[in-house]
C-alpha atoms as a PDB file:
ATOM      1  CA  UNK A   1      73.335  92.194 105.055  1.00  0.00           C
ATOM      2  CA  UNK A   2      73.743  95.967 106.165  1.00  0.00           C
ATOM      3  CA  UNK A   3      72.611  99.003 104.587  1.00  0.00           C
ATOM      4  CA  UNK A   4      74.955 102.191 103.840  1.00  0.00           C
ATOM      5  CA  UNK A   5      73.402 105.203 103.289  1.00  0.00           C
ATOM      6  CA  UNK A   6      74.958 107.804 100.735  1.00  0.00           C
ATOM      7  CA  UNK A   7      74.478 111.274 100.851  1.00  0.00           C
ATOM      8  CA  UNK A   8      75.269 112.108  97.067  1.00  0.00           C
ATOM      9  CA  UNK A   9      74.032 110.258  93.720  1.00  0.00           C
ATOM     10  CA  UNK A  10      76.739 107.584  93.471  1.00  0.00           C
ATOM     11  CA  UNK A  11      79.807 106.454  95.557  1.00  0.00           C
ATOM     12  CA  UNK A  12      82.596 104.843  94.076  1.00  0.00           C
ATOM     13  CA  UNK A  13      83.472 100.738  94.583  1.00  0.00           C
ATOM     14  CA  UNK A  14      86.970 101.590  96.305  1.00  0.00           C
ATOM     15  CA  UNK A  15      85.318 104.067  98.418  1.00  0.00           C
ATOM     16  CA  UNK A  16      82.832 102.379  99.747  1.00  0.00           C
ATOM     17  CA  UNK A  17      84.487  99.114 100.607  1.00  0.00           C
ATOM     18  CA  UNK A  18      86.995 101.437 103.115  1.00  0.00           C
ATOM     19  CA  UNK A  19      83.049 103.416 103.797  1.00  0.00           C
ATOM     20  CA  UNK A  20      82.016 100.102 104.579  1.00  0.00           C
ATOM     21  CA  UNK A  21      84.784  98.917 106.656  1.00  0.00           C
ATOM     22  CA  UNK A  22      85.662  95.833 104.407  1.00  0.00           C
ATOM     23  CA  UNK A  23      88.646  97.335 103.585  1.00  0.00           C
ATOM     24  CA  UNK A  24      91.513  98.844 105.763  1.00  0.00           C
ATOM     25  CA  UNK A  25      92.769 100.681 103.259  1.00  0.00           C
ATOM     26  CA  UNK A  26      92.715 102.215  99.690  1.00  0.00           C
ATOM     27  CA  UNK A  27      95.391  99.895  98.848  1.00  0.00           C
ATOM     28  CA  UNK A  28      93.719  97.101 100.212  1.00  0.00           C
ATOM     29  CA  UNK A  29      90.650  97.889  98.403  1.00  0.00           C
ATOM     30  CA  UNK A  30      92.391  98.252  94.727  1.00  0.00           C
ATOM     31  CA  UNK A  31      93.864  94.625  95.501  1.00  0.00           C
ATOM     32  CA  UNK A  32      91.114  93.082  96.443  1.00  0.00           C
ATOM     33  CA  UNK A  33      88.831  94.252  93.039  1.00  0.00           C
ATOM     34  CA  UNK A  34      91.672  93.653  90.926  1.00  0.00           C
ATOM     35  CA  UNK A  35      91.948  90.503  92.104  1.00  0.00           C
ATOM     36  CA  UNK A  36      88.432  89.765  91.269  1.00  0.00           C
ATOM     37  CA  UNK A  37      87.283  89.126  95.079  1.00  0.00           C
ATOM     38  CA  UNK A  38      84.341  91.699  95.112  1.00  0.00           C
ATOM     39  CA  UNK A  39      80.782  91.249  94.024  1.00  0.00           C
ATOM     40  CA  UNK A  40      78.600  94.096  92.553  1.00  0.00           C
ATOM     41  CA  UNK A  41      75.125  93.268  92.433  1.00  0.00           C
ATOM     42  CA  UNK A  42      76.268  89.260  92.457  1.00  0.00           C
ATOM     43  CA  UNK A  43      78.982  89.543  89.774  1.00  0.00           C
ATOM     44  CA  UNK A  44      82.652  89.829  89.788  1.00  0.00           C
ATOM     45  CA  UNK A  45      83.636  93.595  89.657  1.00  0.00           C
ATOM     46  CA  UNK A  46      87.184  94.839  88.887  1.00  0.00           C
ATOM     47  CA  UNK A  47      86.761  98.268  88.177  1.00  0.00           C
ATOM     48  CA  UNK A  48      87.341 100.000  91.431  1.00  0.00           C
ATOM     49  CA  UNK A  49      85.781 103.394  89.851  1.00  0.00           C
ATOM     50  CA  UNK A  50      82.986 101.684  89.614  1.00  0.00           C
ATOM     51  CA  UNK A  51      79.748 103.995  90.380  1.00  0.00           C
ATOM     52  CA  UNK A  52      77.518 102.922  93.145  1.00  0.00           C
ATOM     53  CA  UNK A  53      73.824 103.883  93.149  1.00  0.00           C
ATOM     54  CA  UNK A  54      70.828 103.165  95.708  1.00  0.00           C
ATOM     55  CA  UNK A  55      69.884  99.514  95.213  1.00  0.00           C
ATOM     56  CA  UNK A  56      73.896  97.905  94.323  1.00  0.00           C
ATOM     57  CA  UNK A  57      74.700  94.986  96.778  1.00  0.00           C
ATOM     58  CA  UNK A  58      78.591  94.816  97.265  1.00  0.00           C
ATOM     59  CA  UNK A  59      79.631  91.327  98.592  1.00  0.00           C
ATOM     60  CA  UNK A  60      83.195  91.161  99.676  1.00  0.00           C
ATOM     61  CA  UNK A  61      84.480  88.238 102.217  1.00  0.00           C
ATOM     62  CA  UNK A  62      80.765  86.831 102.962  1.00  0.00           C
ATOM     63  CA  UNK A  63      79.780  90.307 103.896  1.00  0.00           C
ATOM     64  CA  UNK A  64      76.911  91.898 101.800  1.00  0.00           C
ATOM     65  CA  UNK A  65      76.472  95.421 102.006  1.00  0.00           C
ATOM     66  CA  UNK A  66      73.285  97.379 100.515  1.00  0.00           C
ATOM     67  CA  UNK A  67      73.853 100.772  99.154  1.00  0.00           C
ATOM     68  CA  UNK A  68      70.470 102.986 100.757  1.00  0.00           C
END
């Protein structure tokens, strides 16, 4: 588990998993949530806007990332 710090209030799901480095690409990223392979906060998330906020865990491929 890593932390990624955020300078704003929120950061979007497709944003951070390219942030993050668990995703190449945008395109990747939108695949991967709509396919229902990412975890927000331990739970299937396939909304790629999804809004990010100090505390959310994003699990993607075994790799947990915590948003700081």
């Amino acid at each position: 588990m890593r932390n990624i710090t955020i300078s704003g209030e929120f950061i979007k799901l497709d944003a951070l998993l390219k942030f993050a480095n668990l995703a190449s690409s945008g395109g990747e990223a939108k695949i991967r949530i709509a396919q229902g392979e990412v975890l927000v906060n331990g739970e299937v998330c396939t909304m790629r806007g999804k809004k990010l906020r100090t505390g959310d865990t994003v699990t993607l491929d075994g790799q947990t990332v915590v948003i700081a």
